[in-house]
C-alpha atoms as a PDB file:
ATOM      1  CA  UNK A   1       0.000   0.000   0.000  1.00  0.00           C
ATOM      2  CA  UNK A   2       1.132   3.542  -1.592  1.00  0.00           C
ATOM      3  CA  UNK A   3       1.522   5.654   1.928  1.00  0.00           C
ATOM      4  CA  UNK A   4       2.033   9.678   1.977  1.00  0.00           C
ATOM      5  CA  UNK A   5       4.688  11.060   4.259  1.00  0.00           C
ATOM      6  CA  UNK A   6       2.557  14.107   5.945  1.00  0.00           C
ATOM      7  CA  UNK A   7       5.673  15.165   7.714  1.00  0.00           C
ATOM      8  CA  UNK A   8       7.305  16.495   4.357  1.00  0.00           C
ATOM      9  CA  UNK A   9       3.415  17.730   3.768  1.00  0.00           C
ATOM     10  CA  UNK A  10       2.599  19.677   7.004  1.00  0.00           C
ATOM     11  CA  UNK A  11       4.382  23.135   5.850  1.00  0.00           C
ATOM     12  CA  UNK A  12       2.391  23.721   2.767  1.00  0.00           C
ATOM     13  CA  UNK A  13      -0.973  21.247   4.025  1.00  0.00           C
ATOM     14  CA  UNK A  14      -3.062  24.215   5.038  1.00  0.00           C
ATOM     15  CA  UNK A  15      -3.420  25.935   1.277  1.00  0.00           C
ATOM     16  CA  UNK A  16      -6.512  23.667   0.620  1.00  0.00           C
ATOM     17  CA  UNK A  17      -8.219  25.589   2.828  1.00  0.00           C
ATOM     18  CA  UNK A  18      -7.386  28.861   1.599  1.00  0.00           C
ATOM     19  CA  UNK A  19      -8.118  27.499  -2.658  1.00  0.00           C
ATOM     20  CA  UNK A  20     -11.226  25.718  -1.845  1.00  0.00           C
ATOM     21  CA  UNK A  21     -14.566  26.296   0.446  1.00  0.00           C
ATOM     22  CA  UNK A  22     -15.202  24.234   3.355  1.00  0.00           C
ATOM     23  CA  UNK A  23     -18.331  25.941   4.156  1.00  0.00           C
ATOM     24  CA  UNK A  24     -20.642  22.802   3.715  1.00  0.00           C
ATOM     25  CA  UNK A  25     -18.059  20.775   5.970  1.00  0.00           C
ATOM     26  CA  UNK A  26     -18.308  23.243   8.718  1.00  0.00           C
ATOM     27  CA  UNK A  27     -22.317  23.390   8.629  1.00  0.00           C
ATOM     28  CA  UNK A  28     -21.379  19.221   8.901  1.00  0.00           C
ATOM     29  CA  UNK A  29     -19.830  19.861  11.937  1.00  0.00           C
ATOM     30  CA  UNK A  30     -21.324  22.198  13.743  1.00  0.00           C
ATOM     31  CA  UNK A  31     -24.334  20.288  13.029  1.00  0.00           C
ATOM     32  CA  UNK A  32     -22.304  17.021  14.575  1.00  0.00           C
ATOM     33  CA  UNK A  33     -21.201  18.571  17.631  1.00  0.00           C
ATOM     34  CA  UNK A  34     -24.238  19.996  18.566  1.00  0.00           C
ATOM     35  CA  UNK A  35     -24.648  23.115  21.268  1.00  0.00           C
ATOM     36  CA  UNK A  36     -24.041  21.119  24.779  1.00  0.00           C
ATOM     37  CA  UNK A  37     -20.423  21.294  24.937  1.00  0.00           C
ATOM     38  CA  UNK A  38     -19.894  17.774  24.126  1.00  0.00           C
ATOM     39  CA  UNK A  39     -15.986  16.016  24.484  1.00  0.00           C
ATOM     40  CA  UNK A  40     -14.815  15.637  21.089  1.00  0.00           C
ATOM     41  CA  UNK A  41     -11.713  13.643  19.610  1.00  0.00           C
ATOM     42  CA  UNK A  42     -10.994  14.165  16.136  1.00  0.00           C
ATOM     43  CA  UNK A  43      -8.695  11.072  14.580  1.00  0.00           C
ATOM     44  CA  UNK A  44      -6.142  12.505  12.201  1.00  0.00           C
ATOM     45  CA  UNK A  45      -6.321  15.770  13.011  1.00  0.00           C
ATOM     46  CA  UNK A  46      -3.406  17.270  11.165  1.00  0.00           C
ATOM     47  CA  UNK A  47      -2.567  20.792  11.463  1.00  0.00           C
ATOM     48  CA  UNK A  48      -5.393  21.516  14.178  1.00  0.00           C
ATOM     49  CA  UNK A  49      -7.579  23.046  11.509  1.00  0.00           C
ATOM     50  CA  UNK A  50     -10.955  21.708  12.598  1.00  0.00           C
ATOM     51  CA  UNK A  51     -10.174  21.590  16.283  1.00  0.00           C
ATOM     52  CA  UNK A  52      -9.005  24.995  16.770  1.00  0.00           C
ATOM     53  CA  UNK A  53     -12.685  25.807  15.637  1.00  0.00           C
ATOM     54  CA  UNK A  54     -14.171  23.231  17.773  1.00  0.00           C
ATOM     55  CA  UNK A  55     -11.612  24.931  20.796  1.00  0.00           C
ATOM     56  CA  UNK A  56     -12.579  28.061  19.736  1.00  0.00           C
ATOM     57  CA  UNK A  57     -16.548  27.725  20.782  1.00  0.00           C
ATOM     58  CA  UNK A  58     -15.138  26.419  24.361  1.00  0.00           C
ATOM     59  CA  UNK A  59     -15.205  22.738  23.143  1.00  0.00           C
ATOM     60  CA  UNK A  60     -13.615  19.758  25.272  1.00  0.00           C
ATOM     61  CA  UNK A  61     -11.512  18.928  22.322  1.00  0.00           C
ATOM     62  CA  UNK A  62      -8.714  16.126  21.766  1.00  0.00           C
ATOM     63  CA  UNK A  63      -6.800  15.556  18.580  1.00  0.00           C
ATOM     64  CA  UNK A  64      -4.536  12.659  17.141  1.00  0.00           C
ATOM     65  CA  UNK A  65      -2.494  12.151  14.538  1.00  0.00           C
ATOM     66  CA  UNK A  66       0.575  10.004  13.556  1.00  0.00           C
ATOM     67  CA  UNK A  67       2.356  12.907  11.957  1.00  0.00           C
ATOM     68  CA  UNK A  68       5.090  14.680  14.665  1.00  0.00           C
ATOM     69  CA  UNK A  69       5.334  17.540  11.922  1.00  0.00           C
ATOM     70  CA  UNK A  70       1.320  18.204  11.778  1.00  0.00           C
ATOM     71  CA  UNK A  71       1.138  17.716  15.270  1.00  0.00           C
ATOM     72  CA  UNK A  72       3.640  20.470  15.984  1.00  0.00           C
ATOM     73  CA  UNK A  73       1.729  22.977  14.109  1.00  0.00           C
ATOM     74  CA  UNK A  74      -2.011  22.090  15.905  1.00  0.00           C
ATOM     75  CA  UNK A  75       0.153  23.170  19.156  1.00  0.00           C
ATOM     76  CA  UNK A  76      -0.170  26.445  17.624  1.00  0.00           C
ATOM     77  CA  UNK A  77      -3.233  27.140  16.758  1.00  0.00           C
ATOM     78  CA  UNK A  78      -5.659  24.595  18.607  1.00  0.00           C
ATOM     79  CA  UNK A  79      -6.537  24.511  22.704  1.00  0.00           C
ATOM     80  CA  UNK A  80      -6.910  20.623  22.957  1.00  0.00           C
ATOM     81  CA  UNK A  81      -4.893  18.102  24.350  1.00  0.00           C
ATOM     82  CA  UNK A  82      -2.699  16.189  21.436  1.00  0.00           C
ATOM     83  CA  UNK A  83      -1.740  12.792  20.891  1.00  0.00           C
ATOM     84  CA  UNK A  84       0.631  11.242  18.501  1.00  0.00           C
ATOM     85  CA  UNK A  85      -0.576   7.841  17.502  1.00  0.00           C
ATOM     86  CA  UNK A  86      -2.908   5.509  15.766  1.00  0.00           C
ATOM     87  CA  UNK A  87      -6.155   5.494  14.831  1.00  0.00           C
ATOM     88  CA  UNK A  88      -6.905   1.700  15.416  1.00  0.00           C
ATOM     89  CA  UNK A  89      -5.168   2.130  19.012  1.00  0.00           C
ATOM     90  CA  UNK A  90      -6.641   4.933  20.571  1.00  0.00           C
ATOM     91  CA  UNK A  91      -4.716   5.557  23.901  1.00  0.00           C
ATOM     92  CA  UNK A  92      -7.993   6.627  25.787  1.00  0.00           C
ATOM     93  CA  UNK A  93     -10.485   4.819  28.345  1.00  0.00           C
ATOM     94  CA  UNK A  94     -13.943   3.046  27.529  1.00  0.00           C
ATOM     95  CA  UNK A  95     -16.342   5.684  26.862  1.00  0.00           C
ATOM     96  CA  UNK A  96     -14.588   8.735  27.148  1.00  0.00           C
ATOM     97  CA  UNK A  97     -15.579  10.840  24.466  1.00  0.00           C
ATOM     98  CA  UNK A  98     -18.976  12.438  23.222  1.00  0.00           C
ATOM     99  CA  UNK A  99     -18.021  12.425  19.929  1.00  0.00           C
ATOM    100  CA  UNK A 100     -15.614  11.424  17.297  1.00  0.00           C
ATOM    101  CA  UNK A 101     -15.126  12.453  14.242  1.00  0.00           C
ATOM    102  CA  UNK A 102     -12.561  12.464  11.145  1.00  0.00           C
ATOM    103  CA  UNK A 103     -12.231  14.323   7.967  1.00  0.00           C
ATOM    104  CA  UNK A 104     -10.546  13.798   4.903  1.00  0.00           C
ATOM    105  CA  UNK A 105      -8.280  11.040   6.875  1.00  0.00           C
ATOM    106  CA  UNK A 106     -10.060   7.794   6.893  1.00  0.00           C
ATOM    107  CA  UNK A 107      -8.558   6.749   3.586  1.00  0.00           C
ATOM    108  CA  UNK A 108      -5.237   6.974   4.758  1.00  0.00           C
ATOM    109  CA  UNK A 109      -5.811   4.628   7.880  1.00  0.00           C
ATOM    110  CA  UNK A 110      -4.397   1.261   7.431  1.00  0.00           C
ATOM    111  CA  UNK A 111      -7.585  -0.841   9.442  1.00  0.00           C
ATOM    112  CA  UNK A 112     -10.046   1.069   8.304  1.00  0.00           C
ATOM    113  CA  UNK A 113     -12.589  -1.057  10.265  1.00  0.00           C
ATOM    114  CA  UNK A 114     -10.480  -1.364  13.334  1.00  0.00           C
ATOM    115  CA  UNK A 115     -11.119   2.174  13.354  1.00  0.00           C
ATOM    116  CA  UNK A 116     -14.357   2.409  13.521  1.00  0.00           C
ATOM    117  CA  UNK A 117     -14.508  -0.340  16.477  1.00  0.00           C
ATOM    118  CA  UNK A 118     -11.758   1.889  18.684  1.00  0.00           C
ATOM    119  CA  UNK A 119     -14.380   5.159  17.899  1.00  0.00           C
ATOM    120  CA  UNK A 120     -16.889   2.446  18.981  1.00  0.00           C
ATOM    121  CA  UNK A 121     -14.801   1.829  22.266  1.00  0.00           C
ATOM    122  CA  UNK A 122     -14.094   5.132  23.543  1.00  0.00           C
ATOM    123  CA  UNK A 123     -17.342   6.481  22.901  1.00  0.00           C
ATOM    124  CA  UNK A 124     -20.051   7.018  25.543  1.00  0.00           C
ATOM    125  CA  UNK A 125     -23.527   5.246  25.226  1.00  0.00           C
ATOM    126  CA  UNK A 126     -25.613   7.470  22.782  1.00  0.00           C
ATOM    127  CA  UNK A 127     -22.147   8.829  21.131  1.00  0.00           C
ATOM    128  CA  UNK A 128     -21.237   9.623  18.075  1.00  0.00           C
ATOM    129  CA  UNK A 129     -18.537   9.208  15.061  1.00  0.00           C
ATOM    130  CA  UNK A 130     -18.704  10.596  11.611  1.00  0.00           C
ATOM    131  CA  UNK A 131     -16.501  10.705   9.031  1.00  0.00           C
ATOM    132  CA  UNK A 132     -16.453  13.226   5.581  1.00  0.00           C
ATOM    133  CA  UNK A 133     -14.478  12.035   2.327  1.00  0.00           C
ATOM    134  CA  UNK A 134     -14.394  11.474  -0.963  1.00  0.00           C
ATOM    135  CA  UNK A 135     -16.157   8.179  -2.614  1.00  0.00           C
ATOM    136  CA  UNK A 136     -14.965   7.509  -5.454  1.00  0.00           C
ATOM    137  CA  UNK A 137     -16.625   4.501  -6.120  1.00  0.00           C
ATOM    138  CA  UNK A 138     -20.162   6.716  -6.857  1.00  0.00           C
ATOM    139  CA  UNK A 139     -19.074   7.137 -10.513  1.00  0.00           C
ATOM    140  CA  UNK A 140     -19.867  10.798 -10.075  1.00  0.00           C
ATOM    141  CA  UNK A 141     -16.956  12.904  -9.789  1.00  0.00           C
ATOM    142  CA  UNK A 142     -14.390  14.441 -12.255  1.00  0.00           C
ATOM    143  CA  UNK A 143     -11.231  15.807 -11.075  1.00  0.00           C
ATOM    144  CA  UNK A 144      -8.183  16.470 -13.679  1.00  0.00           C
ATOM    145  CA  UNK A 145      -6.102  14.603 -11.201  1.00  0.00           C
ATOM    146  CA  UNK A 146      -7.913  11.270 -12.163  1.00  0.00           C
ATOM    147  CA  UNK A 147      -8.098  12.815 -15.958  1.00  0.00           C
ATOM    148  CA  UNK A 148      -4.086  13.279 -16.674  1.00  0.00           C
ATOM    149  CA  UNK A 149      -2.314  10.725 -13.785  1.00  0.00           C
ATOM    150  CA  UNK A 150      -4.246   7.332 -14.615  1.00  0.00           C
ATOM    151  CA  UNK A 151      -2.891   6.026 -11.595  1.00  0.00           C
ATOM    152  CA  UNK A 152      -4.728   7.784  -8.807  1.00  0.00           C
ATOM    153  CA  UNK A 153      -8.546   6.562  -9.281  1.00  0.00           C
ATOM    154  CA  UNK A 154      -7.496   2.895  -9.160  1.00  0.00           C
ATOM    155  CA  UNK A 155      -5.323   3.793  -6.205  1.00  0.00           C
ATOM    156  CA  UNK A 156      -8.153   6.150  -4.834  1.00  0.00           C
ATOM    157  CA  UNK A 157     -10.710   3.519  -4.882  1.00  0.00           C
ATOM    158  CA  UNK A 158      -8.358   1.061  -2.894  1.00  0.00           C
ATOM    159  CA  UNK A 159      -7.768   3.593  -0.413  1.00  0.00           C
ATOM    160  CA  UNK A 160     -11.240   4.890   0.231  1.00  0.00           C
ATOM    161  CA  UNK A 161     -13.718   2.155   1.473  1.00  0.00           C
ATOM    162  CA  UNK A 162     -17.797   3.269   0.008  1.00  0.00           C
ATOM    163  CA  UNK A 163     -20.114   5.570   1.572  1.00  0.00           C
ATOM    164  CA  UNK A 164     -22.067   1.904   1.626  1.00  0.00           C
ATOM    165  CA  UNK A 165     -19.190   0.045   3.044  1.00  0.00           C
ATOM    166  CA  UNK A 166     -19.001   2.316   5.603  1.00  0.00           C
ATOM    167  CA  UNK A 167     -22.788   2.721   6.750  1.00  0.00           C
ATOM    168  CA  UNK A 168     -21.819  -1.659   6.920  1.00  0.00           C
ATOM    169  CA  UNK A 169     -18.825  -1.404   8.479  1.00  0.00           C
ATOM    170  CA  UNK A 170     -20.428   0.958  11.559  1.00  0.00           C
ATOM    171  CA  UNK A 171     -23.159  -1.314  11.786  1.00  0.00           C
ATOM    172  CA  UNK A 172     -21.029  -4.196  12.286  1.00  0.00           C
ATOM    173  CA  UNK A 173     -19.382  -2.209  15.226  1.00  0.00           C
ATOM    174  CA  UNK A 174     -22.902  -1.679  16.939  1.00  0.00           C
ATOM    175  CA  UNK A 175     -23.846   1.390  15.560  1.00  0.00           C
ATOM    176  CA  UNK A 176     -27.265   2.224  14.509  1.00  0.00           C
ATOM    177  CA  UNK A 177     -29.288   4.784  12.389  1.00  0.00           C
ATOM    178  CA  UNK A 178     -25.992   4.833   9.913  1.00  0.00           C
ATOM    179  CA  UNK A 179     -26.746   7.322   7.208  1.00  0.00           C
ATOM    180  CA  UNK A 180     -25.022   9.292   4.590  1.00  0.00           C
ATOM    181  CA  UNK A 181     -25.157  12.816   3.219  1.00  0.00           C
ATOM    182  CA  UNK A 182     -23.342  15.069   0.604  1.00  0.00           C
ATOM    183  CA  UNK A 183     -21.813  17.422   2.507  1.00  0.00           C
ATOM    184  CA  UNK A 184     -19.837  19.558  -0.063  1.00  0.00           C
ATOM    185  CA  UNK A 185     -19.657  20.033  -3.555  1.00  0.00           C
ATOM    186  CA  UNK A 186     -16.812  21.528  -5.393  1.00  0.00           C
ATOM    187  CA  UNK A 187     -16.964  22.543  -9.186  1.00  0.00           C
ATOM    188  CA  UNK A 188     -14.470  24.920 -10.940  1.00  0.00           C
ATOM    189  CA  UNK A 189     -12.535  24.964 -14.204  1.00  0.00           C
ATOM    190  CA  UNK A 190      -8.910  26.799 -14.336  1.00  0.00           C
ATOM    191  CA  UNK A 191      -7.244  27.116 -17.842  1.00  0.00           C
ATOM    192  CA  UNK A 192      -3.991  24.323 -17.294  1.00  0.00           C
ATOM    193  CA  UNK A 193      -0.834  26.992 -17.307  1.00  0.00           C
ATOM    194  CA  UNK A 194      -2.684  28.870 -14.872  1.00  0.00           C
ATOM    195  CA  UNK A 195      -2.563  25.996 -12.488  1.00  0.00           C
ATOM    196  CA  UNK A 196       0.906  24.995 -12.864  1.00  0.00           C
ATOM    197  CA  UNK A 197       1.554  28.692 -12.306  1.00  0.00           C
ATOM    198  CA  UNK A 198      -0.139  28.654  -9.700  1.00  0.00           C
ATOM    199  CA  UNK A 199       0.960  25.565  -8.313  1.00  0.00           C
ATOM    200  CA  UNK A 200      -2.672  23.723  -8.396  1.00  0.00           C
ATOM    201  CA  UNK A 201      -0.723  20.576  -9.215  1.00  0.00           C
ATOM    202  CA  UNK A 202       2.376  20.517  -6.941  1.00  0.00           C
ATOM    203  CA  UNK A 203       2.304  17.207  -5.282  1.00  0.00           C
ATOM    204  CA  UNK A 204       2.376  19.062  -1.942  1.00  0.00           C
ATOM    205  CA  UNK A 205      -1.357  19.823  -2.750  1.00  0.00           C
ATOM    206  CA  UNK A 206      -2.790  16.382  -1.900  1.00  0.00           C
ATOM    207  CA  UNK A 207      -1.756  13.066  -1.058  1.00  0.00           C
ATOM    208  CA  UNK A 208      -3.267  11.601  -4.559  1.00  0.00           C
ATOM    209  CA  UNK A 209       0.021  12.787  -6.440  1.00  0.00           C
ATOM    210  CA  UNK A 210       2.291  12.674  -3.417  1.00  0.00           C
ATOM    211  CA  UNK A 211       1.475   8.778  -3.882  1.00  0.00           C
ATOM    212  CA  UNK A 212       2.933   8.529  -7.186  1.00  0.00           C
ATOM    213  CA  UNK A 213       6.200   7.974  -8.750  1.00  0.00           C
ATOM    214  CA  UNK A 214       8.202  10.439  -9.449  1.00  0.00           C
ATOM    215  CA  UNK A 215       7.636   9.114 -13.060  1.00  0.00           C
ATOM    216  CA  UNK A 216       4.345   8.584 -12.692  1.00  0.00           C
ATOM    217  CA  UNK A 217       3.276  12.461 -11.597  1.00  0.00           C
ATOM    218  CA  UNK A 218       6.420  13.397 -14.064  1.00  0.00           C
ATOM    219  CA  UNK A 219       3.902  11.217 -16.988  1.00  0.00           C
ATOM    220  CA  UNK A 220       0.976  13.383 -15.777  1.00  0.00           C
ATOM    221  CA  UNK A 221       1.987  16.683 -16.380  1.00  0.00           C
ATOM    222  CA  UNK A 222       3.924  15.920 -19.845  1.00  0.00           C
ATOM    223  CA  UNK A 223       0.326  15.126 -20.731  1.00  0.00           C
ATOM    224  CA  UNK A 224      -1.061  18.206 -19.315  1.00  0.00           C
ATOM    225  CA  UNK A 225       1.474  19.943 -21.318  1.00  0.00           C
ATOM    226  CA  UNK A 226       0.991  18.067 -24.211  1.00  0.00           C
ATOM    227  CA  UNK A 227      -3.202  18.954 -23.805  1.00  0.00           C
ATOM    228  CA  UNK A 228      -2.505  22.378 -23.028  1.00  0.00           C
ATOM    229  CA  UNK A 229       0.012  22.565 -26.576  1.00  0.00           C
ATOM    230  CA  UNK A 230      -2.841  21.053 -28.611  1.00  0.00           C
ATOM    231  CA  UNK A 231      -5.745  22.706 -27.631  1.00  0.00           C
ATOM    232  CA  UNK A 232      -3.091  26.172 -28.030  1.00  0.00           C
ATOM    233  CA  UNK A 233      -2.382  24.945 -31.397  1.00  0.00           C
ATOM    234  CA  UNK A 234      -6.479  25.202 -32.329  1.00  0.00           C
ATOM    235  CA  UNK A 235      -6.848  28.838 -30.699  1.00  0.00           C
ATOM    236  CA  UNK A 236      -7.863  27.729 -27.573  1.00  0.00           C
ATOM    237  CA  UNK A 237      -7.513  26.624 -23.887  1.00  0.00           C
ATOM    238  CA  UNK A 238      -6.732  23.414 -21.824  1.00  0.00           C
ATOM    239  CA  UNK A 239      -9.361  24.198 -19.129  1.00  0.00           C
ATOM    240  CA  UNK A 240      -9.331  21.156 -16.142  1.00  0.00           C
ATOM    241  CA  UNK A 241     -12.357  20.734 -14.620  1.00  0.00           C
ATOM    242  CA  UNK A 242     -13.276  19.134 -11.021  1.00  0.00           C
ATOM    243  CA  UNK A 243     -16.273  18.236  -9.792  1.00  0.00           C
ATOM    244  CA  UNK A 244     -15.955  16.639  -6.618  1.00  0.00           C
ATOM    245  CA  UNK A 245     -18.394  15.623  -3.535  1.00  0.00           C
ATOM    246  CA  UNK A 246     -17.298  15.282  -0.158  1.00  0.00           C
ATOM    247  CA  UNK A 247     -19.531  12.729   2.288  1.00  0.00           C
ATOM    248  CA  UNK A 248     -20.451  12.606   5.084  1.00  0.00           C
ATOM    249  CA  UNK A 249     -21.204   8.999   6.885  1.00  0.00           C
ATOM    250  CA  UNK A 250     -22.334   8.827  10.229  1.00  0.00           C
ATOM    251  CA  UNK A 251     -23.898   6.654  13.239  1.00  0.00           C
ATOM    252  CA  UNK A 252     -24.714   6.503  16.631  1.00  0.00           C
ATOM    253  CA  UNK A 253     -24.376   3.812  19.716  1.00  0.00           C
ATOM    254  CA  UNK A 254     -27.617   3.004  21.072  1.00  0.00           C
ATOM    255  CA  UNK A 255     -28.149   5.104  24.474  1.00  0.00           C
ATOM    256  CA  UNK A 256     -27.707   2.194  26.593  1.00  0.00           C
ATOM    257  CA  UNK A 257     -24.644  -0.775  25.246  1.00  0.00           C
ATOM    258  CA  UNK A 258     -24.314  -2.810  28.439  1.00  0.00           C
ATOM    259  CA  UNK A 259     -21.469  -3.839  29.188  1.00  0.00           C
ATOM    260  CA  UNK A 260     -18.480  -2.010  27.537  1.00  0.00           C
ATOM    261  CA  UNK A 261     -15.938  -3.457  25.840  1.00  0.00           C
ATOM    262  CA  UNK A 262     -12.261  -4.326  27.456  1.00  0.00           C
ATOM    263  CA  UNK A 263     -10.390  -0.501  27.804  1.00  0.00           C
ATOM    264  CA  UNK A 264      -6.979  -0.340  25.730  1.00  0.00           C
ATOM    265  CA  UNK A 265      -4.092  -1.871  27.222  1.00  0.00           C
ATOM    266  CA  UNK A 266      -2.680   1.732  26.224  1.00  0.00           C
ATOM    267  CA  UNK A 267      -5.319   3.996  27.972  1.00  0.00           C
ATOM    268  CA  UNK A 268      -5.000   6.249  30.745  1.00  0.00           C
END
């Protein structure tokens, strides 16, 4: 399995949220958490981004991720106690948190469904995990990433599990009411020079072309190029187009689980 190195990533990680709108994921989220001050963890929680909102509304928040170089920059910007580690070994207690949540980070976790049973295990009866991404397998999206490196939707669609997968894999882990909703939706079209000017397709900008070769990504843009020459050559533009949905997949533990499971030999 292709893995991204978020380390060499964790300088330039935060321009997707300064070239693209997140609005729909924050509605998601503030819709998640809810107005009673509930204890939230968020698993792979990179540069703090979401939890230095969640801290910033007075939130019980906690935050891990298995990057030391992300992790370092949440310290600066998010009030929440930070963990480097795992996401299918949380190092907390049975039912500690209110809620748990990821985003954009479930595809990169090696046991996807070991996962979901630790979020299972550290939540209290009644809590709550969710998890936004990408689904690839829909058949609905266009991206010029999948369009000019052929590589990255075959790896995509190993890496990221169905939004129908998932509502299985929660239920298997004793949640219930498992539903999914499209959270964000992201169109644009950019002529092709502009975003190599701009650096739109510097594999800093997402983990899909970190993952390839250098050949590979090296093979992409010679046939962006190449596009961009051709279409020149008629009077025109290479535009690339996206048009990209971001999920949202969530469940809840019934209010009352019995007996919980065996705490982590790790926790607290």
């Amino acid at each position: 399995m292709r893995r991204t190195d978020y380390d060499d990533l964790a300088a330039a990680y935060d321009r997707r949220y300064e070239q693209h709108d997140y609005s729909g994921v924050v509605a998601a989220l503030d819709a998640f958490v809810g107005d009673d001050s509930p204890h939230v963890l968020e698993v792979g929680c990179g540069t703090g981004h979401w939890l230095r909102q969640l801290s910033a509304k007075g939130m019980r928040a906690a935050g891990l991720d298995p990057s030391a170089g992300m992790l370092a920059r949440a310290k600066t910007r998010a009030d929440a106690v930070l963990v480097q580690g795992t996401a299918e070994r949380l190092p907390w207690a049975n039912a500690t948190f209110d809620r748990v949540f990821c985003v954009n980070a479930l595809h990169h976790f090696p046991d996807k469904t070991g996962f979901i049973a630790e979020a299972a295990r550290v939540l209290q009866p009644g809590g709550q995990l969710m998890t936004i991404g990408l689904d690839p397998h829909a058949g609905t999206d266009r991206w010029y990433v999948y369009d000019y490196f052929e590589t990255v939707l075959t790896l995509d669609k190993r890496r990221y599990p169905s939004t129908c997968r998932l509502r299985e894999w929660m239920q298997a882990a004793g949640f219930v009411s498992c539903h999914t909703r499209e959270v964000q939706h992201w169109t644009t079209s950019i002529d092709g020079r502009a975003a190599l000017k701009q650096g739109r397709l510097d594999r800093t900008t997402t983990s899909q072309l970190r993952m390839l070769s250098d050949d590979e990504y090296r093979e992409g843009l010679d046939e962006i190029l190449n596009a961009a020459a051709a279409a020149e050559a008629r009077g025109e533009s290479l535009l690339l187009a996206a048009d990209l949905r971001l999920y949202a997949t969530s469940g809840s533990l019934p209010a009352d689980t019995g007996t919980q499971p065996l705490s982590h030999p790790d926790a607290p």
